[in-house]
N, C-alpha and C. Protein backbone atom coordinates (compact mmCIF):
# COMPACT_ATOMS: atom_id res chain seq x y z
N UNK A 1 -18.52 -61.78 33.01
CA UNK A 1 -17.71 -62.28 31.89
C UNK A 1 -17.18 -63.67 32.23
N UNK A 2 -17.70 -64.94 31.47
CA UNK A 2 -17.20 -65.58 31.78
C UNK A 2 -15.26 -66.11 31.25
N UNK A 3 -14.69 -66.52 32.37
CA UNK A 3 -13.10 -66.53 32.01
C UNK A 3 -13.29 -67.80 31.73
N UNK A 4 -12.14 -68.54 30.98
CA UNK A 4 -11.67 -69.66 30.49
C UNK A 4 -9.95 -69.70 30.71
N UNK A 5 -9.48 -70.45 31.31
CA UNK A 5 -8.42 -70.42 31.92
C UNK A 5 -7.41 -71.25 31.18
N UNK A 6 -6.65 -71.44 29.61
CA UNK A 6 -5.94 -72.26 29.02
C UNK A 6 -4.73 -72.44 29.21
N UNK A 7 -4.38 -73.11 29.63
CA UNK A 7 -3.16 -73.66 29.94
C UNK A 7 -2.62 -75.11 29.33
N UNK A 8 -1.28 -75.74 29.67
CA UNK A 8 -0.73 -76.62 29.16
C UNK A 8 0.60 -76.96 29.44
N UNK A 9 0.99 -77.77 29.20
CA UNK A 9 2.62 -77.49 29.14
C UNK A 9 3.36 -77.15 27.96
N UNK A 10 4.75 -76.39 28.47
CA UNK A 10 5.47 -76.51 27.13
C UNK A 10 5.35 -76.88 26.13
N UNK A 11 4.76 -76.40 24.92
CA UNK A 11 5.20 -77.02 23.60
C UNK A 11 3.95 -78.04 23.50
N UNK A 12 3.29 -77.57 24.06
CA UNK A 12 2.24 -78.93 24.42
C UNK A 12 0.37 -77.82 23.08
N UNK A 13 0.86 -76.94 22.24
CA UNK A 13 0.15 -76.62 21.80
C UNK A 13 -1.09 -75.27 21.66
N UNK A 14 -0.93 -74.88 23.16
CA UNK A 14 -1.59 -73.73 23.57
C UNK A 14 -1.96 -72.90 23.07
N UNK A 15 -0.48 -72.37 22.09
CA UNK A 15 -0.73 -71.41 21.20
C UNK A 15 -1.93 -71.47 19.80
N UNK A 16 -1.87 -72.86 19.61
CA UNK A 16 -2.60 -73.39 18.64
C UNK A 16 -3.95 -73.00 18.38
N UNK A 17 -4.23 -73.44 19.91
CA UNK A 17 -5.92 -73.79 20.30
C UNK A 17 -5.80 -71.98 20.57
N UNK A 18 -4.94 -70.99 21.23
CA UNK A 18 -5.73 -69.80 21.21
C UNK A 18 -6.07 -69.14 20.19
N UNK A 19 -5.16 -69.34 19.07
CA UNK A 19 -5.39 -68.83 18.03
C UNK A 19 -6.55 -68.99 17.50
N UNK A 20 -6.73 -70.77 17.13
CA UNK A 20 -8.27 -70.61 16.78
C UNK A 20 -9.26 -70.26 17.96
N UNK A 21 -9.19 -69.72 18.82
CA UNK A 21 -10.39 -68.87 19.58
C UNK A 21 -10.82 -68.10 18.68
N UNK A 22 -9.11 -67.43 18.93
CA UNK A 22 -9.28 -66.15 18.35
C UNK A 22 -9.93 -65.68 17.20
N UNK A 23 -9.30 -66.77 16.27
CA UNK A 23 -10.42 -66.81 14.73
C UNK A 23 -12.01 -66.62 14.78
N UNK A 24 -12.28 -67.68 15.99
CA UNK A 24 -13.54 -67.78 16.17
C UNK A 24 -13.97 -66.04 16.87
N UNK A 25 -13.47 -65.73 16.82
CA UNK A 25 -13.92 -64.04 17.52
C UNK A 25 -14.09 -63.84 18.75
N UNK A 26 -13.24 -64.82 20.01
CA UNK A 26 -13.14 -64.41 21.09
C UNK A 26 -11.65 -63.89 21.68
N UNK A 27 -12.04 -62.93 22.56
CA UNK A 27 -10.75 -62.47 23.10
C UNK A 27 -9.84 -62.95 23.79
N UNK A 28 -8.63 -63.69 23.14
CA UNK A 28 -7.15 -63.98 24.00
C UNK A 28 -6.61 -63.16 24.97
N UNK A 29 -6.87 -63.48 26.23
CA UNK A 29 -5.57 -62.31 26.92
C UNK A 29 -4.24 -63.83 27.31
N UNK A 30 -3.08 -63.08 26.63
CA UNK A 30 -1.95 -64.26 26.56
C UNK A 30 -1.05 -63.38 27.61
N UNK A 31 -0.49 -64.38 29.20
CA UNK A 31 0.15 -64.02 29.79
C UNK A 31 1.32 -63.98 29.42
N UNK A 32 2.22 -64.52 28.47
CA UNK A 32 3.49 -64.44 28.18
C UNK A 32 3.33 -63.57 27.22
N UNK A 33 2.56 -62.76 26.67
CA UNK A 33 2.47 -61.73 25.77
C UNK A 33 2.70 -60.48 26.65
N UNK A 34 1.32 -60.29 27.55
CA UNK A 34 2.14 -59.43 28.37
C UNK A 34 3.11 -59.24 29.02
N UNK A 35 3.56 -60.34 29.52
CA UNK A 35 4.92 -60.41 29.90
C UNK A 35 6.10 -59.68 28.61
N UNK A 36 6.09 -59.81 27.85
CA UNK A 36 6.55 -59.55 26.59
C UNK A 36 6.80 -57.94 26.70
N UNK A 37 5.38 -57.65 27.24
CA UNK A 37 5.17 -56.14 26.75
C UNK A 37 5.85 -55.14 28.11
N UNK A 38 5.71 -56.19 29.17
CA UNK A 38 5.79 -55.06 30.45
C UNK A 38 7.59 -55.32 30.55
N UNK A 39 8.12 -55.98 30.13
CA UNK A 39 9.70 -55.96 30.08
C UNK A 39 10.34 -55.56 28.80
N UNK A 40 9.69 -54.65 27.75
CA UNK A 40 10.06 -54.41 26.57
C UNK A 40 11.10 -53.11 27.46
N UNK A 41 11.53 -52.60 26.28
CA UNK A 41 12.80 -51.80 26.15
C UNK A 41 12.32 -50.87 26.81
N UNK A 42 12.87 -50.04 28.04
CA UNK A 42 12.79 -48.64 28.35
C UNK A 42 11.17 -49.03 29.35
N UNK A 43 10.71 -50.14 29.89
CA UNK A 43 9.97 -49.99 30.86
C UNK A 43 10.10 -50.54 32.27
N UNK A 44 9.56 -49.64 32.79
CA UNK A 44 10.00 -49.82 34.31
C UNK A 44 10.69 -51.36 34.91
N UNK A 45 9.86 -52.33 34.39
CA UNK A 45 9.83 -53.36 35.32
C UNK A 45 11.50 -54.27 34.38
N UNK A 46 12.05 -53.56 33.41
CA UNK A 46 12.94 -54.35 32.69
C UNK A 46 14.37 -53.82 33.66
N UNK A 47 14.33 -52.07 34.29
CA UNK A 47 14.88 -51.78 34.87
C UNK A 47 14.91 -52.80 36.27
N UNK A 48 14.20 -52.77 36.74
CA UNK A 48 14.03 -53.83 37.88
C UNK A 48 14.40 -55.25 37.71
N UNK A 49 14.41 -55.65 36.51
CA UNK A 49 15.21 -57.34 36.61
C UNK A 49 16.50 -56.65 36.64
N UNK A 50 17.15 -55.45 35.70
CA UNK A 50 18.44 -55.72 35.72
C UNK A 50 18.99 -55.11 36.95
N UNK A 51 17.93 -54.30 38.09
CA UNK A 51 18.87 -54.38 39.79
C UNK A 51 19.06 -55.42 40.06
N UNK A 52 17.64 -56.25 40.02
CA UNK A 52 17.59 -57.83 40.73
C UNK A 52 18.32 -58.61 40.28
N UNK A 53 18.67 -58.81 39.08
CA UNK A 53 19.08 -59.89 38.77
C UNK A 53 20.63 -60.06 38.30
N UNK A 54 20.70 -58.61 38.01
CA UNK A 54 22.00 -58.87 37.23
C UNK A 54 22.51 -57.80 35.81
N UNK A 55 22.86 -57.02 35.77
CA UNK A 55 22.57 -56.24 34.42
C UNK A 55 23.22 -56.70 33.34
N UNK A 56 23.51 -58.08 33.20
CA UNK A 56 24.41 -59.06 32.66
C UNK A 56 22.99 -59.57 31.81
N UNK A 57 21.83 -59.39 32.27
CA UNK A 57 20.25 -59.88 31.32
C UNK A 57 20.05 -58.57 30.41
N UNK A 58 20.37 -57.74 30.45
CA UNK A 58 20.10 -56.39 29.73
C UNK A 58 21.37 -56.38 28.17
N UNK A 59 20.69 -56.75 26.99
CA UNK A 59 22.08 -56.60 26.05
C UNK A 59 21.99 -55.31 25.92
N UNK A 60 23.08 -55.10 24.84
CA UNK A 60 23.74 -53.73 24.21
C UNK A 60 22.40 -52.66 24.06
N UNK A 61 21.66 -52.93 23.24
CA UNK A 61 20.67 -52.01 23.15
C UNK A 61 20.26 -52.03 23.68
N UNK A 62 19.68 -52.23 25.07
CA UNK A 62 19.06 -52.02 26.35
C UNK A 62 17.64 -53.19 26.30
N UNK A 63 17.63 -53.85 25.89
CA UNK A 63 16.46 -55.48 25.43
C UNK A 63 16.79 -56.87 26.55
N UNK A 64 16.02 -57.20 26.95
CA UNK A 64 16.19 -58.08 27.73
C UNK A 64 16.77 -59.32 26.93
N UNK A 65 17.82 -60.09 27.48
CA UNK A 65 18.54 -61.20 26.67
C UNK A 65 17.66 -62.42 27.47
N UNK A 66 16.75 -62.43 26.16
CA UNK A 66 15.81 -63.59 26.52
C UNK A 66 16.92 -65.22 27.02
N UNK A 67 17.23 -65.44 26.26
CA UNK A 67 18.25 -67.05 26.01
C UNK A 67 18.74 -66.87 27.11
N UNK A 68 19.41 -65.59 27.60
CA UNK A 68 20.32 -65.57 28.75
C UNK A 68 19.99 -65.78 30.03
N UNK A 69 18.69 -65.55 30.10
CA UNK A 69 17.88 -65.06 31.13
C UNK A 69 17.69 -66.42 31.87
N UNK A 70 16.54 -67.33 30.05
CA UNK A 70 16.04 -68.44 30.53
C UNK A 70 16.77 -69.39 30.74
N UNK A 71 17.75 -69.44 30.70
CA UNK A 71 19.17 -70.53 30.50
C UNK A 71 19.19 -70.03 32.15
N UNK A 72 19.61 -69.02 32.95
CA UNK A 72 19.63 -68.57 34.01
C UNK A 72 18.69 -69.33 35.14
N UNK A 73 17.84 -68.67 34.95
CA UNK A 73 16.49 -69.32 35.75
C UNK A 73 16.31 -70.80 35.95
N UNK A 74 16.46 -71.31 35.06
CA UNK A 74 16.08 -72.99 34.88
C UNK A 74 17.07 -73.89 35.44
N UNK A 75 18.80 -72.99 35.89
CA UNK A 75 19.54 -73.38 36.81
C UNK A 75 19.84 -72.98 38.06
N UNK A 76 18.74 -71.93 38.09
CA UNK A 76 18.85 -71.15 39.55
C UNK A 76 17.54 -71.29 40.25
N UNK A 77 16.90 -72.02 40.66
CA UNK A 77 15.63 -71.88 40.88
C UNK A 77 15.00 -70.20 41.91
N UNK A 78 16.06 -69.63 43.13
CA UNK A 78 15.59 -68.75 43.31
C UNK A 78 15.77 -67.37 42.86
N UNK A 79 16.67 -67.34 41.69
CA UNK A 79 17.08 -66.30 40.35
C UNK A 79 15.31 -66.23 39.84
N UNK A 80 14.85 -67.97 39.69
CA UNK A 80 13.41 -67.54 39.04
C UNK A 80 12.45 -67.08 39.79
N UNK A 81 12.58 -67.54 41.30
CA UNK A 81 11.16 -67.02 42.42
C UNK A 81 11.29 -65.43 42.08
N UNK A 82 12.55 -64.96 42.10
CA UNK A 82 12.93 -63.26 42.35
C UNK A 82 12.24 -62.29 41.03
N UNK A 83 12.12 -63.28 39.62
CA UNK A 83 11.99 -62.63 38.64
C UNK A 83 10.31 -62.62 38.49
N UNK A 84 9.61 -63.94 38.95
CA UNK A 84 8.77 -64.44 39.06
C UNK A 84 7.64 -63.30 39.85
N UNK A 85 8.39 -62.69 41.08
CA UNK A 85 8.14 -61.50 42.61
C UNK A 85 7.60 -60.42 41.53
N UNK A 86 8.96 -60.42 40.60
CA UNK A 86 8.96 -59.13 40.10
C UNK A 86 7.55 -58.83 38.55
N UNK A 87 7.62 -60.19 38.08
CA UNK A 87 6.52 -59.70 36.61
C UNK A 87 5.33 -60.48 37.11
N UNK A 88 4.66 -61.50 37.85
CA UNK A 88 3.60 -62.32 38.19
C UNK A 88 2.44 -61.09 38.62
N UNK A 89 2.87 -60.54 40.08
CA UNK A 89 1.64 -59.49 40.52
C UNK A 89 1.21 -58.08 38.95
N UNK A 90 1.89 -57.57 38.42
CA UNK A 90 2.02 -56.98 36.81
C UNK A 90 1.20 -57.28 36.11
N UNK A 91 1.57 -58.99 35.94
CA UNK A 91 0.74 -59.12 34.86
C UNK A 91 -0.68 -60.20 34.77
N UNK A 92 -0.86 -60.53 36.56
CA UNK A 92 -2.01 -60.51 36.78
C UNK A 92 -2.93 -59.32 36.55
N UNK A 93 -2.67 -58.27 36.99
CA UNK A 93 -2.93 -56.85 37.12
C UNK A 93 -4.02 -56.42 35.58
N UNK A 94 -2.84 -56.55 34.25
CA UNK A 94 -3.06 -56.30 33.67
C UNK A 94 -4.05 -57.63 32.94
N UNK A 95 -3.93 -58.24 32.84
CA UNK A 95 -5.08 -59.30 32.10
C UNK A 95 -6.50 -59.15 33.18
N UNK A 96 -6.33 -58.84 34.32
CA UNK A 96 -8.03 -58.93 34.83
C UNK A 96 -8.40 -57.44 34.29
N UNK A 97 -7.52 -56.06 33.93
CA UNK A 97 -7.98 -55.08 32.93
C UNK A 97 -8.39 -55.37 32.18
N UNK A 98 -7.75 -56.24 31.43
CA UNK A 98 -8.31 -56.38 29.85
C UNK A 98 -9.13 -57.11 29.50
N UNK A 99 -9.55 -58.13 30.32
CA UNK A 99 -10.66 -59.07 31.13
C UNK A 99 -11.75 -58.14 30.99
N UNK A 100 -11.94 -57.28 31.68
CA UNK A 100 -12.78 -56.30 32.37
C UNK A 100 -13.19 -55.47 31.04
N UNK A 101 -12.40 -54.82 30.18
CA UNK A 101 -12.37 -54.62 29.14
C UNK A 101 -13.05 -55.11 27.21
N UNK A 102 -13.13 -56.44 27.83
CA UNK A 102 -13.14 -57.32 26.59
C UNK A 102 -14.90 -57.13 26.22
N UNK A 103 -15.12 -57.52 24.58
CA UNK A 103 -16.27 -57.46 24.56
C UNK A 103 -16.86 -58.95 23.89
N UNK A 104 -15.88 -59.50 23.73
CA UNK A 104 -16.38 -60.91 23.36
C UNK A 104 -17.58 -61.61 24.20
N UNK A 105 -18.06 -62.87 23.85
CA UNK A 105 -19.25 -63.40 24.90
C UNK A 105 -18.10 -63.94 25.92
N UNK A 106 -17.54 -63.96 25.73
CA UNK A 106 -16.43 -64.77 26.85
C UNK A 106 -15.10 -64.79 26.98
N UNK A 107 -14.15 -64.46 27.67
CA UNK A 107 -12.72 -64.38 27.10
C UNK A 107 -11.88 -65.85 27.91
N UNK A 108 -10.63 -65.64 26.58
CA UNK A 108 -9.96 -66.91 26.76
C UNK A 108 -8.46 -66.71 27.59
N UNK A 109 -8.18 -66.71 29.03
CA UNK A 109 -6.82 -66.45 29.35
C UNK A 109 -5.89 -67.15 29.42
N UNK A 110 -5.09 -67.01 28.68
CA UNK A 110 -3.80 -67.87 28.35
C UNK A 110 -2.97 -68.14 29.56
N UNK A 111 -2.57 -68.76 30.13
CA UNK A 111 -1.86 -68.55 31.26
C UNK A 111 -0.96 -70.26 31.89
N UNK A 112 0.22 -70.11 30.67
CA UNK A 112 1.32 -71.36 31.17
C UNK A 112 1.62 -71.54 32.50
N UNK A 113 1.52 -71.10 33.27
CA UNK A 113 1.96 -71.72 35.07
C UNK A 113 0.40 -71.13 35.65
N UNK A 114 -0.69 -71.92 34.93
CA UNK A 114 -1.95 -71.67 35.86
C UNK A 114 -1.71 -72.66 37.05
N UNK A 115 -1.09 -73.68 36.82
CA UNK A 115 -1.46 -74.78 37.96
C UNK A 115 -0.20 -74.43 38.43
N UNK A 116 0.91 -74.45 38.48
CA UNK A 116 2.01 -74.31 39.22
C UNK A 116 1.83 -72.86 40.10
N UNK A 117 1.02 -71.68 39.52
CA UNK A 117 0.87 -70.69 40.67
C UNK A 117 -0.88 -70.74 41.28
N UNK A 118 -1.68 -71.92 41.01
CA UNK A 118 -2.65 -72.43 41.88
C UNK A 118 -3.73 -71.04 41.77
N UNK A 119 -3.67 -70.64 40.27
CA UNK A 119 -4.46 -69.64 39.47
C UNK A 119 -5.50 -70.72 39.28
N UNK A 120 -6.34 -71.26 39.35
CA UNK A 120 -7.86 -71.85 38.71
C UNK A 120 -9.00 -71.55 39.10
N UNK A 121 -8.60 -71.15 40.73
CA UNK A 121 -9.68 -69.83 41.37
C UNK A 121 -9.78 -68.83 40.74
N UNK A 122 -8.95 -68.12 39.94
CA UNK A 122 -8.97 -66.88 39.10
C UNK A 122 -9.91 -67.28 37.78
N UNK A 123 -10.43 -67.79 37.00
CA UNK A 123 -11.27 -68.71 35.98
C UNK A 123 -12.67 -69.32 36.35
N UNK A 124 -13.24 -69.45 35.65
CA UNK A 124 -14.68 -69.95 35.89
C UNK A 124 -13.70 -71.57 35.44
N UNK A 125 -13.54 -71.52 34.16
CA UNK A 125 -13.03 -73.59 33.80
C UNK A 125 -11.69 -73.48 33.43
N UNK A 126 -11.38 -74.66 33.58
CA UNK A 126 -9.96 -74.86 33.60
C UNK A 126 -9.77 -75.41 32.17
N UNK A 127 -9.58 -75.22 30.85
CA UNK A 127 -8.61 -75.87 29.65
C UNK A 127 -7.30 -76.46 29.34
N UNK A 128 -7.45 -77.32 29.42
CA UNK A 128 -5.53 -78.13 29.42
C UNK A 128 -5.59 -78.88 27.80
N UNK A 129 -4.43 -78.27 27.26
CA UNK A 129 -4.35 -78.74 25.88
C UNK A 129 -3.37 -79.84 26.36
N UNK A 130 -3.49 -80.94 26.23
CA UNK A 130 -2.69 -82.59 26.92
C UNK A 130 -1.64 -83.50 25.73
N UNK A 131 -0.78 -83.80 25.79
CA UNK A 131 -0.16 -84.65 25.10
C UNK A 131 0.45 -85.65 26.18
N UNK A 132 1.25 -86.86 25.24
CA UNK A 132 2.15 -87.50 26.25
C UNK A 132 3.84 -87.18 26.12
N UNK A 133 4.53 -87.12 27.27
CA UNK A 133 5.60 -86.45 27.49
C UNK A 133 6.72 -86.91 26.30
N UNK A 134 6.57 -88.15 25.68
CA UNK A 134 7.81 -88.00 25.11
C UNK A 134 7.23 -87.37 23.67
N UNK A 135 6.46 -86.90 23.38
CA UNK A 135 5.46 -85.91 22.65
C UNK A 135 6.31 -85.09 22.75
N UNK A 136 6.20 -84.23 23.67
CA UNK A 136 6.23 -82.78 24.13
C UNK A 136 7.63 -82.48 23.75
N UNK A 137 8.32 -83.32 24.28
CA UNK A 137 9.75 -83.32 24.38
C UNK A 137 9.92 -83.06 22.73
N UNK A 138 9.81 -83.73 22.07
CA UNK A 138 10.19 -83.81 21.00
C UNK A 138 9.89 -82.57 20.15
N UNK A 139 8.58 -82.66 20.20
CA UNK A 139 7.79 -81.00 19.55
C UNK A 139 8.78 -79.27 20.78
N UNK A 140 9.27 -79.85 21.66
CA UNK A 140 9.56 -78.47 22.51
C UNK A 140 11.07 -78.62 21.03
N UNK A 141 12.15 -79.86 21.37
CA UNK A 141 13.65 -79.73 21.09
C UNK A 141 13.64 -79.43 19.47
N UNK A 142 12.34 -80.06 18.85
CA UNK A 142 12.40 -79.01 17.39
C UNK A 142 11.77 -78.11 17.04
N UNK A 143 10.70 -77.68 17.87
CA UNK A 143 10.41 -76.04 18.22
C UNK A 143 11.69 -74.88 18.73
N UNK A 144 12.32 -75.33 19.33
CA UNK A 144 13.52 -74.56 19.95
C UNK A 144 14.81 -74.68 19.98
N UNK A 145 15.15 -75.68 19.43
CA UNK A 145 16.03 -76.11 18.85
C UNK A 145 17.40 -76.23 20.19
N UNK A 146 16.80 -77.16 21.20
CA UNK A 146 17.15 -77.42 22.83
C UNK A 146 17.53 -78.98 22.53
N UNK A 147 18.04 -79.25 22.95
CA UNK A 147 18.80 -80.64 23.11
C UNK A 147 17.54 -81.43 24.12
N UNK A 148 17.98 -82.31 24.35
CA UNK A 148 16.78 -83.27 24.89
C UNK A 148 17.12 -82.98 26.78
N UNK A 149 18.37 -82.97 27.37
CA UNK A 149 18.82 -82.19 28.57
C UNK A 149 17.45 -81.29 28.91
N UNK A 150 18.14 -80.22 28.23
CA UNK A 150 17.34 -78.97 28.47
C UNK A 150 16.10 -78.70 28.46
N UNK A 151 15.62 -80.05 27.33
CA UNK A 151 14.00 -79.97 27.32
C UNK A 151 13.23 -80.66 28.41
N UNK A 152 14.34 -81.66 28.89
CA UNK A 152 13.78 -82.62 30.03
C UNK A 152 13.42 -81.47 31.55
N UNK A 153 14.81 -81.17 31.24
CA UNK A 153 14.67 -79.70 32.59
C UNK A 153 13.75 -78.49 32.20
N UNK A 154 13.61 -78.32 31.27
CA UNK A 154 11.96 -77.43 31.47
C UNK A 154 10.90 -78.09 31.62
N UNK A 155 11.09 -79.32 31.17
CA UNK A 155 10.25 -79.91 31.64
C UNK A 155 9.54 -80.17 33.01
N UNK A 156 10.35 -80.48 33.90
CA UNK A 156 10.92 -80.47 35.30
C UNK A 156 10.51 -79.40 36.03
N UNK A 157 11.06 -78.29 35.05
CA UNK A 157 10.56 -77.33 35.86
C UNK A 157 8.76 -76.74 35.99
N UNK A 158 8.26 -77.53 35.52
CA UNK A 158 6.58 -77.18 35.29
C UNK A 158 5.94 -78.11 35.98
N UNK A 159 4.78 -77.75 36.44
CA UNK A 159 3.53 -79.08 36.85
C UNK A 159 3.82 -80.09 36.01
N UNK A 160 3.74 -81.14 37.10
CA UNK A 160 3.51 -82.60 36.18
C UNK A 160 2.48 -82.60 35.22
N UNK A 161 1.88 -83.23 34.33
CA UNK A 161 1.17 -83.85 33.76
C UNK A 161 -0.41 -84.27 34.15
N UNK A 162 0.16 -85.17 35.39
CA UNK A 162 -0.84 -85.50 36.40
C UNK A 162 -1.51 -83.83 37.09
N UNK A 163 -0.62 -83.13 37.44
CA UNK A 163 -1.21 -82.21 37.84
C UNK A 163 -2.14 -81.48 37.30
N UNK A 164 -1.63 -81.02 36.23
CA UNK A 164 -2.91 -80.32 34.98
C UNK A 164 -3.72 -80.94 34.93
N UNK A 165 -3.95 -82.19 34.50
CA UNK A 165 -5.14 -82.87 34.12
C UNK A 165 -6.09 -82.54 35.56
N UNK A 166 -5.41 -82.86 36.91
CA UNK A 166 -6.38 -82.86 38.12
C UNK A 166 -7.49 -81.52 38.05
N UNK A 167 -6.69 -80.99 37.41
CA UNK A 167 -7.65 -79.19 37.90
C UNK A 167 -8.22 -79.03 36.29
N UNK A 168 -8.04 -79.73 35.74
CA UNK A 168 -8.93 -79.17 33.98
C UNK A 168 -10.23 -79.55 34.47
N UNK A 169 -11.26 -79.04 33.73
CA UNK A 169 -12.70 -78.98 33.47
C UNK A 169 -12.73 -79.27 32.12
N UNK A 170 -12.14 -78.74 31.39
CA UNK A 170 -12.35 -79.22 29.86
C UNK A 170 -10.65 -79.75 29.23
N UNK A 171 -10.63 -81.00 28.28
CA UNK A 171 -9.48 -81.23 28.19
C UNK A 171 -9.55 -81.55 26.14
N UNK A 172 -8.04 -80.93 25.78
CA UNK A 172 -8.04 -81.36 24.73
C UNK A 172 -6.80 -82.06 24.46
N UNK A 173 -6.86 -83.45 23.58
CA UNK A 173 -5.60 -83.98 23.24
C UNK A 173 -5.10 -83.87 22.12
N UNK A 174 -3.75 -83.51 22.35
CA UNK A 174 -3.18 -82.82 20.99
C UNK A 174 -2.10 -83.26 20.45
N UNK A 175 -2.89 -85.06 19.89
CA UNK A 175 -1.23 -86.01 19.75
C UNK A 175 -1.61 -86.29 18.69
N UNK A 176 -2.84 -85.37 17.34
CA UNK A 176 -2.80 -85.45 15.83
C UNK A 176 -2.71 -84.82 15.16
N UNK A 177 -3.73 -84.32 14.08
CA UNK A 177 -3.07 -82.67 13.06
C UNK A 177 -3.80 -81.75 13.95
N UNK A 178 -3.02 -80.48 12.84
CA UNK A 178 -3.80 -79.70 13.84
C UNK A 178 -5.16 -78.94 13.10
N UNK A 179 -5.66 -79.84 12.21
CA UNK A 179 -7.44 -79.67 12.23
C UNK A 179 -8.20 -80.26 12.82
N UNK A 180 -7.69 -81.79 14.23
CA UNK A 180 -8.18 -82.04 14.53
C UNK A 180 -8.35 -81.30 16.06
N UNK A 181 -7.45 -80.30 16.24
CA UNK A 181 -6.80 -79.58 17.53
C UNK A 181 -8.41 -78.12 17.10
N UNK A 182 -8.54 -77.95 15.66
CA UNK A 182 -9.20 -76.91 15.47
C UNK A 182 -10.81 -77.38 15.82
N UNK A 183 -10.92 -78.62 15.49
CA UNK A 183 -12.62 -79.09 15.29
C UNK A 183 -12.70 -79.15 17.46
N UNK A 184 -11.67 -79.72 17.43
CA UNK A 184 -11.56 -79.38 19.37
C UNK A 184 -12.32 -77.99 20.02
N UNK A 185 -11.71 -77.33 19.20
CA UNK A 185 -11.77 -75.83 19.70
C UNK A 185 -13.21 -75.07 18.99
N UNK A 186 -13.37 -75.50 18.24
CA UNK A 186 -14.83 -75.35 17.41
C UNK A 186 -15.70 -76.01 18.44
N UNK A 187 -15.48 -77.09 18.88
CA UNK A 187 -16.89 -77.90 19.32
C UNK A 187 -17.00 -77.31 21.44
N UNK A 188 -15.35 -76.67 21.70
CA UNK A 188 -15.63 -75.93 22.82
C UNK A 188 -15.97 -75.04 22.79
N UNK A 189 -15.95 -74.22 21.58
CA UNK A 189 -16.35 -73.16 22.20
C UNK A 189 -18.10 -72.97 21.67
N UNK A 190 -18.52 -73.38 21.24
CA UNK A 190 -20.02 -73.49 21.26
C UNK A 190 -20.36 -73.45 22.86
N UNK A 191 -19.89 -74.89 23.50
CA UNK A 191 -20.10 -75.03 24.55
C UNK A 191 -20.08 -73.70 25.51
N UNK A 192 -19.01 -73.09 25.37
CA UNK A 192 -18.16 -72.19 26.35
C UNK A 192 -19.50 -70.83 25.61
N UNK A 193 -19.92 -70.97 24.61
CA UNK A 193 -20.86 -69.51 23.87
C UNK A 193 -22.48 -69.77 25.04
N UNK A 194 -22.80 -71.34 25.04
CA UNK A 194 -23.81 -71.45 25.72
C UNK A 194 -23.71 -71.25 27.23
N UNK A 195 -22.55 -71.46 27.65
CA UNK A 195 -22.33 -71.39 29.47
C UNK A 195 -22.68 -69.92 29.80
N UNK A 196 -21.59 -68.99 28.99
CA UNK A 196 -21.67 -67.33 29.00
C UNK A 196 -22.89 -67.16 28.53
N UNK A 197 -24.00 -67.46 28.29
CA UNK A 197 -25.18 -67.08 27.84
C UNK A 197 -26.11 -67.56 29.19
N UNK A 198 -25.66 -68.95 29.58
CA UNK A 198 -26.61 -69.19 30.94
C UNK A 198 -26.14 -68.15 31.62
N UNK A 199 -24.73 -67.55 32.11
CA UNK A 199 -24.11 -66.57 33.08
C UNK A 199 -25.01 -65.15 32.95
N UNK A 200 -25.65 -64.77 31.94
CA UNK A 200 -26.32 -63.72 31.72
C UNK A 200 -27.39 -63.22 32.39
């Protein structure tokens, strides 16, 4: 099966380009989705942030307080290694299942800290959806509605720029509409239909 490894930074579009995979009829496995799923209400590993971390992340109905969390982390850097210990090995786990699983010609893995956890060995090619930073910034603080501070420091907190680009194999720039983000993703994945067909 060949993997495709998409990544990006923040706000930098990702979601965009998986979607139209997806249209196109290949299988997304999205790591912050599972992440999503393995800390939902009443599962094991949500119990385990709130020993580790604090049961001050757990609101009233027993749901992880997302805002609280990430506001947390982004000023604690080893609050994030600890949380990081706790969902990273998980939900590697589970995407090379569903990997394994998939019946598409090829699947697409979503995965925001591919280069910061030095995941590109895990992938046959590397995908970096690219903008320029004061881009990002802007699309993150009215996506999320974060002050320019806060966006600078998530920023901060991710691979440079320079870094992503070093490890992409395939790159898309995503500083116009987004049909031109779609004809991107149309004209890769032909490509990406013929590679998984040489792999055969």
């Amino acid at each position: 099966m060949l993997k495709i490894g998409l990544t990006g930074g923040i706000a930098s579009g990702k979601s965009t380009a998986a979607e139209r995979f997806s249209q196109l009829g290949v299988e997304v496995i999205d790591a912050d989705q599972i992440s999503r799923e393995l800390v939902a209400t009443g599962m094991p590993l949500l119990a385990r942030i709130g020993d580790e971390l604090g049961a001050e992340f757990i609101d009233e109905s027993g749901a992880l307080d997302r805002r609280r969390l990430r506001e947390h982390i982004f000023s604690h850097p080893e609050a994030r290694q600890r949380l990081e210990a706790i969902l990273h090995p998980a939900i590697a786990a589970e995407m090379e299942a569903r990997a394994n699983r998939a019946s598409s010609p090829y699947v697409v893995l979503m995965i925001p800290l591919l280069v910061e956890k030095n995941l590109a060995s895990n992938v046959d090619r590397v995908l970096v959806v690219d903008l320029p930073e004061g881009l990002q910034i802007e699309r993150l603080c009215a996506r999320d509605g974060v002050d320019e501070t806060l966006a600078r420091r998530m920023l901060a907190a991710q691979a440079s720029r320079e870094d992503r680009l070093n490890v992409a194999d395939d790159l898309i720039s995503n500083t116009a509409s987004p049909q031109e983000l779609h004809q991107a993703v149309d004209s890769l994945h032909q490509k990406y239909l013929a590679l998984a067909l040489s792999n055969h």
